[in-house]
PDB file of N, CA and C in Angstrom:
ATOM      1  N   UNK A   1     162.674 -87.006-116.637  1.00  0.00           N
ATOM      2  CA  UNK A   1     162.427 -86.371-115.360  1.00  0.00           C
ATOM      3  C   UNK A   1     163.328 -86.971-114.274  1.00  0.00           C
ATOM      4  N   UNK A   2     163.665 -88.162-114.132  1.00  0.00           N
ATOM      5  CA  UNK A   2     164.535 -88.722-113.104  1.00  0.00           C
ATOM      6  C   UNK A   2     165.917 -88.685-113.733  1.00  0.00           C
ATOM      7  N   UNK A   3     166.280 -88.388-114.636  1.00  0.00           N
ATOM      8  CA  UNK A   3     168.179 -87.981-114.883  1.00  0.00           C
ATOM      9  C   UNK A   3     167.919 -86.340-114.503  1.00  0.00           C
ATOM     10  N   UNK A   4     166.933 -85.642-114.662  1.00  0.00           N
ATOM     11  CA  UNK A   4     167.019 -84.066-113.935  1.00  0.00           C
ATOM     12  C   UNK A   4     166.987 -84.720-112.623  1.00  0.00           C
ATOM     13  N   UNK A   5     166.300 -85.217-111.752  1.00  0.00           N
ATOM     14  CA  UNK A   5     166.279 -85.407-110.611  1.00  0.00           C
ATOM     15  C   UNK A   5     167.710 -85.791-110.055  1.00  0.00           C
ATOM     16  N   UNK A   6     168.519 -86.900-110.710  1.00  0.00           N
ATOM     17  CA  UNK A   6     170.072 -87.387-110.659  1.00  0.00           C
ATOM     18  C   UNK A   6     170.423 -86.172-110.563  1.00  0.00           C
ATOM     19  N   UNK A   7     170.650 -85.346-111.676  1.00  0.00           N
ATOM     20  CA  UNK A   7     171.847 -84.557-111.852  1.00  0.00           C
ATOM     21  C   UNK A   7     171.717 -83.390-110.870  1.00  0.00           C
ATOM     22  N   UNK A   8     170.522 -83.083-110.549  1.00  0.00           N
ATOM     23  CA  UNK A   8     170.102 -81.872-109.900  1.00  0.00           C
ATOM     24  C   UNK A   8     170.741 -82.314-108.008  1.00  0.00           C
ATOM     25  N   UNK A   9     170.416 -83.700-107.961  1.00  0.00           N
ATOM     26  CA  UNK A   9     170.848 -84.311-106.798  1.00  0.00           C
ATOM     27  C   UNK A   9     172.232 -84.246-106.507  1.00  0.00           C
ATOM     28  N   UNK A  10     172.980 -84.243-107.522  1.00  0.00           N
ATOM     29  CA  UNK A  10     174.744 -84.627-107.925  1.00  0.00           C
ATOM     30  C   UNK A  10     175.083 -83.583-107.522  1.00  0.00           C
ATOM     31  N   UNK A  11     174.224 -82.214-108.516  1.00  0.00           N
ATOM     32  CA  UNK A  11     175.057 -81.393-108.555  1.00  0.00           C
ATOM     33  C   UNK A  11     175.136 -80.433-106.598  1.00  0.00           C
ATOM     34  N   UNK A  12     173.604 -80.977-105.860  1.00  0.00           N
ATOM     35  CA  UNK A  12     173.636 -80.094-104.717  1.00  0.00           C
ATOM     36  C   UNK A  12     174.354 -80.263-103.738  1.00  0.00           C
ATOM     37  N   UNK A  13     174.738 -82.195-103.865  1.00  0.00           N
ATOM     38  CA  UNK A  13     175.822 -82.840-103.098  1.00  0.00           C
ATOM     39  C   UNK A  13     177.191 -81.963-103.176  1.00  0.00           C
ATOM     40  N   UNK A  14     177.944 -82.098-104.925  1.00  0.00           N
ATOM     41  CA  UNK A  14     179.027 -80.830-105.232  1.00  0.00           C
ATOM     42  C   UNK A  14     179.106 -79.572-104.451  1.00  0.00           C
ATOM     43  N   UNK A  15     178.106 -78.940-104.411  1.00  0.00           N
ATOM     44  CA  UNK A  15     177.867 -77.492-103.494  1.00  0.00           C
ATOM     45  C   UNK A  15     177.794 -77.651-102.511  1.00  0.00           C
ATOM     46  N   UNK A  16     177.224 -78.827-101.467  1.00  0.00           N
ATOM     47  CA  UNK A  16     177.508 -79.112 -99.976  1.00  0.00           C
ATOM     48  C   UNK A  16     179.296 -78.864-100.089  1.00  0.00           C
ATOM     49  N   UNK A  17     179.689 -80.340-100.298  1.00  0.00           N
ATOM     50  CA  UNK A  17     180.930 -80.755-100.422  1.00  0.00           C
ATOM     51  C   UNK A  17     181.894 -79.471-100.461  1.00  0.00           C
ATOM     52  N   UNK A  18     181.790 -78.525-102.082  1.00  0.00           N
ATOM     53  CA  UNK A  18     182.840 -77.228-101.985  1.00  0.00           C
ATOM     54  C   UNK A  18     182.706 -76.006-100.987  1.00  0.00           C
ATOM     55  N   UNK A  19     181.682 -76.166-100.454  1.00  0.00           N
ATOM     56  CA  UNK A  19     180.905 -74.839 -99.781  1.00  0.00           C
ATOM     57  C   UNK A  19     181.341 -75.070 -98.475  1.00  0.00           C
ATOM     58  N   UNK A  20     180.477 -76.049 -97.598  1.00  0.00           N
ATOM     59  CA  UNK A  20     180.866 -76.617 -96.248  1.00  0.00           C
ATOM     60  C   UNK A  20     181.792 -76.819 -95.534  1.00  0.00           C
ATOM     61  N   UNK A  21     183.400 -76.915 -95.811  1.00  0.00           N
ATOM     62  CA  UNK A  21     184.161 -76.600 -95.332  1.00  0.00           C
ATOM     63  C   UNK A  21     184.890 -75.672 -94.881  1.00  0.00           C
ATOM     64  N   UNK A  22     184.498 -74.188 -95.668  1.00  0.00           N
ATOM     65  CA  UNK A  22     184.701 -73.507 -95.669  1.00  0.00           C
ATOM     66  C   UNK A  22     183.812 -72.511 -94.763  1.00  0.00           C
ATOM     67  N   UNK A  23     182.688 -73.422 -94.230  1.00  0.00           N
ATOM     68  CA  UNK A  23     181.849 -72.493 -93.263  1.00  0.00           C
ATOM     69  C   UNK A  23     181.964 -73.166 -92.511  1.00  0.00           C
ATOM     70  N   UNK A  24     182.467 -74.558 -91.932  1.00  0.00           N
ATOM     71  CA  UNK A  24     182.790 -75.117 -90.378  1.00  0.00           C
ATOM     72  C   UNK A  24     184.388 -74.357 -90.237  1.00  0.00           C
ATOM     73  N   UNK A  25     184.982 -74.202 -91.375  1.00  0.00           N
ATOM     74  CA  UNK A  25     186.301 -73.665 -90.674  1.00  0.00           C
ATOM     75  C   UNK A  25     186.367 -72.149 -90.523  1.00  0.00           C
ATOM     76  N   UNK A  26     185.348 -71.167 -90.575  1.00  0.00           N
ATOM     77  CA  UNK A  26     185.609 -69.950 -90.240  1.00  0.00           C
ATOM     78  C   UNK A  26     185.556 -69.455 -88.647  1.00  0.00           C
ATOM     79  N   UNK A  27     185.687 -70.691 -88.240  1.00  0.00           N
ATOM     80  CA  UNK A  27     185.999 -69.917 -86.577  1.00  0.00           C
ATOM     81  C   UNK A  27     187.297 -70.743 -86.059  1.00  0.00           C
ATOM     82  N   UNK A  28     187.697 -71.371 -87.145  1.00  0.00           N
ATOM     83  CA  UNK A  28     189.206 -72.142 -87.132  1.00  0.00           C
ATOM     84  C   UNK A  28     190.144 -70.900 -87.000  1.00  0.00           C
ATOM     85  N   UNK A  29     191.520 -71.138 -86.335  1.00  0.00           N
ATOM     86  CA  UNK A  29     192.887 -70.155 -86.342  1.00  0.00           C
ATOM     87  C   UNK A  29     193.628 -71.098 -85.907  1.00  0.00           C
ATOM     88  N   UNK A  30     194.753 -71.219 -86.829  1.00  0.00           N
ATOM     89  CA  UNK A  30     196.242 -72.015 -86.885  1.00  0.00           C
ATOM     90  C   UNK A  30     197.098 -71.508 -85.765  1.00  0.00           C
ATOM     91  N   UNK A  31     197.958 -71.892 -84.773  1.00  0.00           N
ATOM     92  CA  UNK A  31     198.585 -71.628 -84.288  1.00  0.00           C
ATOM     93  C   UNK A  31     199.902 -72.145 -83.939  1.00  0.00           C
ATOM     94  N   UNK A  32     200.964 -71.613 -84.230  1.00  0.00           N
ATOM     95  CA  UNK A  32     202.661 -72.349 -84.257  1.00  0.00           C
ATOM     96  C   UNK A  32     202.541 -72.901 -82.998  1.00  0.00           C
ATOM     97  N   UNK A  33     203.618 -74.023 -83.068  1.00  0.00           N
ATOM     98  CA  UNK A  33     204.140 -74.413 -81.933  1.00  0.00           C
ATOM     99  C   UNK A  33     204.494 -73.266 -80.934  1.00  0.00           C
ATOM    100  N   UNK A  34     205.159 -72.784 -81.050  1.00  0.00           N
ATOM    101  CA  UNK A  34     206.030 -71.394 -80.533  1.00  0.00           C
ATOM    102  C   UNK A  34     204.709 -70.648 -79.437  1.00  0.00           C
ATOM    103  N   UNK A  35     203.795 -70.283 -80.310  1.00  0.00           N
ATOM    104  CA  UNK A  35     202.413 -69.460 -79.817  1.00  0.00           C
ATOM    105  C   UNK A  35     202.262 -70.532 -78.601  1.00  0.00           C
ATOM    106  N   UNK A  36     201.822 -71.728 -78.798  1.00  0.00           N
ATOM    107  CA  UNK A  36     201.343 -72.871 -77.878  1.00  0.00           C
ATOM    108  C   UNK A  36     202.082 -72.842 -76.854  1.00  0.00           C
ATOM    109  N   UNK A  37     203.579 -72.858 -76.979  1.00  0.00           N
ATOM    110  CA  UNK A  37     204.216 -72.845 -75.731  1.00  0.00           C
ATOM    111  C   UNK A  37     204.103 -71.358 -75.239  1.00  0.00           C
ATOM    112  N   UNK A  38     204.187 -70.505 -75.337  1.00  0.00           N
ATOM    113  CA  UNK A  38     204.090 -68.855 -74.863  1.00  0.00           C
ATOM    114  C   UNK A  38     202.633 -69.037 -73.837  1.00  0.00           C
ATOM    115  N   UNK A  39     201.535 -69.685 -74.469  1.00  0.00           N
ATOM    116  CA  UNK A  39     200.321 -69.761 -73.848  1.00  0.00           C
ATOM    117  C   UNK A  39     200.224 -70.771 -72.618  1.00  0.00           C
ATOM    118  N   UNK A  40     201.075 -72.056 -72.792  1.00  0.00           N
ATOM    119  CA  UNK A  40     201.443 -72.930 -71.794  1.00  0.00           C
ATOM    120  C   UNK A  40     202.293 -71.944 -70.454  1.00  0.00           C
ATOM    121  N   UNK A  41     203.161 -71.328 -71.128  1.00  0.00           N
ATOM    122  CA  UNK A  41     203.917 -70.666 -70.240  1.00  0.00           C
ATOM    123  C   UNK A  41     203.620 -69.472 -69.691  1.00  0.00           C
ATOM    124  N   UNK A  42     202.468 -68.749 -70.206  1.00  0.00           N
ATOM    125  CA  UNK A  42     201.709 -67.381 -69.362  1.00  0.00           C
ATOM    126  C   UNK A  42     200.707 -67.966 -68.146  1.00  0.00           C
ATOM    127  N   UNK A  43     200.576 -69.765 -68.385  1.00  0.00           N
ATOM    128  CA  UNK A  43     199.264 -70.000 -67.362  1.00  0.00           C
ATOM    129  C   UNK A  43     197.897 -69.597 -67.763  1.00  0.00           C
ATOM    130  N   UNK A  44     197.652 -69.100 -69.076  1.00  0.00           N
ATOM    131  CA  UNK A  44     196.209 -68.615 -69.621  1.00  0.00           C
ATOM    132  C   UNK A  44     195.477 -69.923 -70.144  1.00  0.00           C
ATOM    133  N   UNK A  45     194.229 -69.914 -69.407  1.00  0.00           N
ATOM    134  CA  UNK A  45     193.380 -70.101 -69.220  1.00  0.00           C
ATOM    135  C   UNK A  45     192.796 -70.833 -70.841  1.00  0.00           C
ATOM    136  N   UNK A  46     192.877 -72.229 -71.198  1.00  0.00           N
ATOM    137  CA  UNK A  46     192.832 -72.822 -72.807  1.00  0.00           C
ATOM    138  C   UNK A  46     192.803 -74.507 -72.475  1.00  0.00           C
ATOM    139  N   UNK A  47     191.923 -74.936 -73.357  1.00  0.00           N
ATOM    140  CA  UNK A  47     192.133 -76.676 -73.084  1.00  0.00           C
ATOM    141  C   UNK A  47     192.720 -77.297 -74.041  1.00  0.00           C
ATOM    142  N   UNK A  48     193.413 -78.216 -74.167  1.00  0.00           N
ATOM    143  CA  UNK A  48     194.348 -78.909 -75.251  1.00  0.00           C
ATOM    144  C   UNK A  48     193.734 -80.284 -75.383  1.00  0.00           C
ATOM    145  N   UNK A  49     193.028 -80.204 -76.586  1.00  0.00           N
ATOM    146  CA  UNK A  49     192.949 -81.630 -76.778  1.00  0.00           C
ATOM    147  C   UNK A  49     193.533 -82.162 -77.755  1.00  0.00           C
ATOM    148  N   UNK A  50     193.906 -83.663 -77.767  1.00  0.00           N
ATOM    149  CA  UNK A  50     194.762 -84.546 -78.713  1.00  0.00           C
ATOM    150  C   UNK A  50     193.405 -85.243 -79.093  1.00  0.00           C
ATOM    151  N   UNK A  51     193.423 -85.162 -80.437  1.00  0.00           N
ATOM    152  CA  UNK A  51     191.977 -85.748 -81.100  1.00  0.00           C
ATOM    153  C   UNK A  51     192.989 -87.406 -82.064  1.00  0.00           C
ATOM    154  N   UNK A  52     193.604 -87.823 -81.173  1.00  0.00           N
ATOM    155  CA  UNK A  52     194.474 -88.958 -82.009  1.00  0.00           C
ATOM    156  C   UNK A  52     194.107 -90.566 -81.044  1.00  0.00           C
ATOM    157  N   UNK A  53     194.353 -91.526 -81.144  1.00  0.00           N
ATOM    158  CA  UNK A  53     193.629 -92.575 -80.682  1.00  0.00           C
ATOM    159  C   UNK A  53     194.220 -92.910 -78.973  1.00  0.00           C
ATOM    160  N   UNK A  54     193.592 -93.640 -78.433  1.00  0.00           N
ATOM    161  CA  UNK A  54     193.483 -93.509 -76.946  1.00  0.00           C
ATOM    162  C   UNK A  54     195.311 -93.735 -76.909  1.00  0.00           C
ATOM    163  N   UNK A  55     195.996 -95.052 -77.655  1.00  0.00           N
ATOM    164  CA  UNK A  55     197.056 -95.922 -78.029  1.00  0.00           C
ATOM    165  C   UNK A  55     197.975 -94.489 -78.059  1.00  0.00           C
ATOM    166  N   UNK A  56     197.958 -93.931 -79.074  1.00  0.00           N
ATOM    167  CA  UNK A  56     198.959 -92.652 -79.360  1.00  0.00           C
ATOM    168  C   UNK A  56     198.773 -91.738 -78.561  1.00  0.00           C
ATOM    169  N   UNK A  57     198.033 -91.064 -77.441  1.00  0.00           N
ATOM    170  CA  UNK A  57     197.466 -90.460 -76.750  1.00  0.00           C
ATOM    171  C   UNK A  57     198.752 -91.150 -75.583  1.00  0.00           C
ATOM    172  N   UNK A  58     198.544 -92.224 -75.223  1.00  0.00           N
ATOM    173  CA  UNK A  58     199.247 -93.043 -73.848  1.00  0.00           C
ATOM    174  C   UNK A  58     200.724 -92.671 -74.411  1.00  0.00           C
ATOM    175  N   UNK A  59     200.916 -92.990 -75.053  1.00  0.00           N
ATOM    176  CA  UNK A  59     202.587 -92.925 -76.047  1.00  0.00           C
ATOM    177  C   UNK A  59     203.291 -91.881 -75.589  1.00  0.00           C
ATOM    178  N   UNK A  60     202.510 -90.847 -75.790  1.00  0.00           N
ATOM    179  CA  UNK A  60     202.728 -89.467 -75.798  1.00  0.00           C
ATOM    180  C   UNK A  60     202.136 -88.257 -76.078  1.00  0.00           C
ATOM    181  N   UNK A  61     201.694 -87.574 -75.351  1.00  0.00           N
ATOM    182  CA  UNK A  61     201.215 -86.176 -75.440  1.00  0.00           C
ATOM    183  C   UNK A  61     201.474 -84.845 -74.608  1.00  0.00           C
ATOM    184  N   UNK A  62     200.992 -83.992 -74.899  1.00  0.00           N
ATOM    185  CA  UNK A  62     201.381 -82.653 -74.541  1.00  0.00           C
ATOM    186  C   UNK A  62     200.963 -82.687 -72.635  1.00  0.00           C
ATOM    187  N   UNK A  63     201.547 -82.316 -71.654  1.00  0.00           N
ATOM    188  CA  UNK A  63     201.121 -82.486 -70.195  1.00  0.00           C
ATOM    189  C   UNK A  63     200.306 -81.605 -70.113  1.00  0.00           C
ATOM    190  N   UNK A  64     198.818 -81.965 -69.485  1.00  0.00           N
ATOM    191  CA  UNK A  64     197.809 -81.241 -69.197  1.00  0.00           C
ATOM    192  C   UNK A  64     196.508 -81.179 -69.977  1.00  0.00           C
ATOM    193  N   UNK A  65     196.962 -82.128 -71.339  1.00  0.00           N
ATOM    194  CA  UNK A  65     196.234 -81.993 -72.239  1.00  0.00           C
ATOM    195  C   UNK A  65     194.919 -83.312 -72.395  1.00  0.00           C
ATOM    196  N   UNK A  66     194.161 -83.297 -72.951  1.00  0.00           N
ATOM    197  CA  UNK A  66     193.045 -84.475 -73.084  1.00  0.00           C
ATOM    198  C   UNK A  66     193.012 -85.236 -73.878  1.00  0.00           C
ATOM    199  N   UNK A  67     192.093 -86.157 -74.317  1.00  0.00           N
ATOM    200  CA  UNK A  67     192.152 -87.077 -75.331  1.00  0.00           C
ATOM    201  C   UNK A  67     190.905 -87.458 -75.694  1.00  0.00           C
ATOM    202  N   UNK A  68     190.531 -86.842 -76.394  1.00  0.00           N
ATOM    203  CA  UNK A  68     189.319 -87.101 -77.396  1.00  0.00           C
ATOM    204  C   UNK A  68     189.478 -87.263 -78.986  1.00  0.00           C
ATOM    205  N   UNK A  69     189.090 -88.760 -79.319  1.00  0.00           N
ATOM    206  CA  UNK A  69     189.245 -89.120 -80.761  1.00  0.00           C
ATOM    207  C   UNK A  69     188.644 -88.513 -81.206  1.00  0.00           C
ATOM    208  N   UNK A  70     189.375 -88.039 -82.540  1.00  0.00           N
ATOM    209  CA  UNK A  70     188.769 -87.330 -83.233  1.00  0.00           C
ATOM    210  C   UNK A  70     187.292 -87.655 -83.917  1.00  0.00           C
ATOM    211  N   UNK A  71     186.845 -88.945 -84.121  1.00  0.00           N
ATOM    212  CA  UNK A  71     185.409 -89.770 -84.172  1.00  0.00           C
ATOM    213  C   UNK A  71     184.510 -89.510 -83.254  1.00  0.00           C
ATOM    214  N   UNK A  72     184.937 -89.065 -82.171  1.00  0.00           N
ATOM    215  CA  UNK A  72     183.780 -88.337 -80.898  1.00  0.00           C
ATOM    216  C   UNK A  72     183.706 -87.113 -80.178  1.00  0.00           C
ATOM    217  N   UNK A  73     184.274 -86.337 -81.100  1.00  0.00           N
ATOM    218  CA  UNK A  73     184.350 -84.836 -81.055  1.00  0.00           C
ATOM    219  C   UNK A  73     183.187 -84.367 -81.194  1.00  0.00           C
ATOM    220  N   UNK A  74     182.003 -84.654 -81.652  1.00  0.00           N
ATOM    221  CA  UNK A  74     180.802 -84.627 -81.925  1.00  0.00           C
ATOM    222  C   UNK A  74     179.893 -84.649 -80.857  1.00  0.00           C
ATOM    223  N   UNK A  75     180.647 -85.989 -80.251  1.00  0.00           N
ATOM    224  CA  UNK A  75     179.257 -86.466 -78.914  1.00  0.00           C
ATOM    225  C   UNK A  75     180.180 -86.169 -77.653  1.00  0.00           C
ATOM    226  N   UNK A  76     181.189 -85.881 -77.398  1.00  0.00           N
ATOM    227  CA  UNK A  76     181.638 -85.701 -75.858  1.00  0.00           C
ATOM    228  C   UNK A  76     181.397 -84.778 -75.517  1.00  0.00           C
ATOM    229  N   UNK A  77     181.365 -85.597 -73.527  1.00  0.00           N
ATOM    230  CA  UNK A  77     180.736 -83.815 -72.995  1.00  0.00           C
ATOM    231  C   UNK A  77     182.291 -83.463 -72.584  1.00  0.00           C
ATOM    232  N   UNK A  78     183.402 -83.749 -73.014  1.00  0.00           N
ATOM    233  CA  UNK A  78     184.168 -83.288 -72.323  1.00  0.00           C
ATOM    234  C   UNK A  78     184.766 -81.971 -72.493  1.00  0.00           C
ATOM    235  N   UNK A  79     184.615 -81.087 -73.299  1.00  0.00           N
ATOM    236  CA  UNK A  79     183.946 -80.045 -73.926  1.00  0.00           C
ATOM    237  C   UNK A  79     183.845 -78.625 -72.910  1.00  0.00           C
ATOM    238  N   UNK A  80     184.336 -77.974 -72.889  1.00  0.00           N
ATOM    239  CA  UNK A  80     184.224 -76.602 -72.176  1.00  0.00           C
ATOM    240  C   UNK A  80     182.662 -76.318 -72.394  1.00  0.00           C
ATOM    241  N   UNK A  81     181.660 -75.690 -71.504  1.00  0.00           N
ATOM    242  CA  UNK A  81     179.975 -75.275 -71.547  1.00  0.00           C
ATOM    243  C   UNK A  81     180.248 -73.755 -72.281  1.00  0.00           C
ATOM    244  N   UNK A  82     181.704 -73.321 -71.616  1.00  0.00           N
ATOM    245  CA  UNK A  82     181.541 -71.538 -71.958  1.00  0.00           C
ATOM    246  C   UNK A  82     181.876 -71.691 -73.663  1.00  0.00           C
ATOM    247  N   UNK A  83     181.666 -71.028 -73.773  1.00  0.00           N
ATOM    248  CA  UNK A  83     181.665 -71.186 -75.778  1.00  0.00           C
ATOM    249  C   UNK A  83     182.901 -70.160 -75.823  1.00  0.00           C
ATOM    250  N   UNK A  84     183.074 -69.259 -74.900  1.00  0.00           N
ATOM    251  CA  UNK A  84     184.624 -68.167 -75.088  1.00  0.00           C
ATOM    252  C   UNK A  84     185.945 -68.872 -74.455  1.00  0.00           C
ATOM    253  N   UNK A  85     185.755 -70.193 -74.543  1.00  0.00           N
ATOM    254  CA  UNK A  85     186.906 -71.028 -73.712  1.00  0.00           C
ATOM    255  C   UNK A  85     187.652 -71.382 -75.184  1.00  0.00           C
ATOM    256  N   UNK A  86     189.381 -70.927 -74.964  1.00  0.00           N
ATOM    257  CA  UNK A  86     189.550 -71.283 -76.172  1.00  0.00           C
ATOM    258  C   UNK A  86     190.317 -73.051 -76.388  1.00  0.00           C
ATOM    259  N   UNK A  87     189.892 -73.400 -77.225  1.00  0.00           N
ATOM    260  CA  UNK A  87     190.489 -74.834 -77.265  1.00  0.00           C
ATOM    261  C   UNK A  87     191.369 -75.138 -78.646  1.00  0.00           C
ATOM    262  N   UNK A  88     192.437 -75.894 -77.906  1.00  0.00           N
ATOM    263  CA  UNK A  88     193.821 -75.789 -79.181  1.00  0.00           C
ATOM    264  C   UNK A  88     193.395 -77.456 -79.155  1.00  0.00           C
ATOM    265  N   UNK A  89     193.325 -78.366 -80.759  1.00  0.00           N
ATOM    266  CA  UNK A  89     193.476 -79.485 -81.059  1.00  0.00           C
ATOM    267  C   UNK A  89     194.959 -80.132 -81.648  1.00  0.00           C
ATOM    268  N   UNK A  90     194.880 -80.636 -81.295  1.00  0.00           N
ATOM    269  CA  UNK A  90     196.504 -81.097 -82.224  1.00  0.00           C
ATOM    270  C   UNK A  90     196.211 -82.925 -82.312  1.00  0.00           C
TER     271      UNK A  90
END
């Protein structure tokens, strides 16, 4: 009864794991460099965040853009409230 319990456990972890990525990324869309600058350069209305460490952030990044590690993407409010605000990560 407890190796069914193991395996049954193993196997639901497997199905999180293959499944779950594939349903946090369906409101994901890739966008070229090229697109990014066209959108920089119309003035439309988008927040840019650099999800890379505070260190590489200071170094260099895109002008206008934010800095949220990617480790606290979770808990910041820095975060647009409107949910139709679109936000580019890099």
């Amino acid at each position: 009864m407890k190796r069914m319990f193991v395996w049954s456990s193993l196997l639901l972890i497997v199905l999180v794991l293959l499944f779950a990525p594939s349903i946090w990324a369906a409101d994901l869309t890739t966008i070229s460099t090229q697109e990014l600058k066209s959108k920089l350069d119309s003035k439309e209305k988008f927040l840019i965040v650099n999800a890379l460490s505070d260190i590489e952030f200071a170094m260099e990044h895109i002008p206008g853009s934010i800095n949220i590690c990617v480790g606290n993407i979770k808990t910041t409010d820095r975060l647009p409230k409107d949910k139709e605000t679109l936000i580019v990560f890099y």
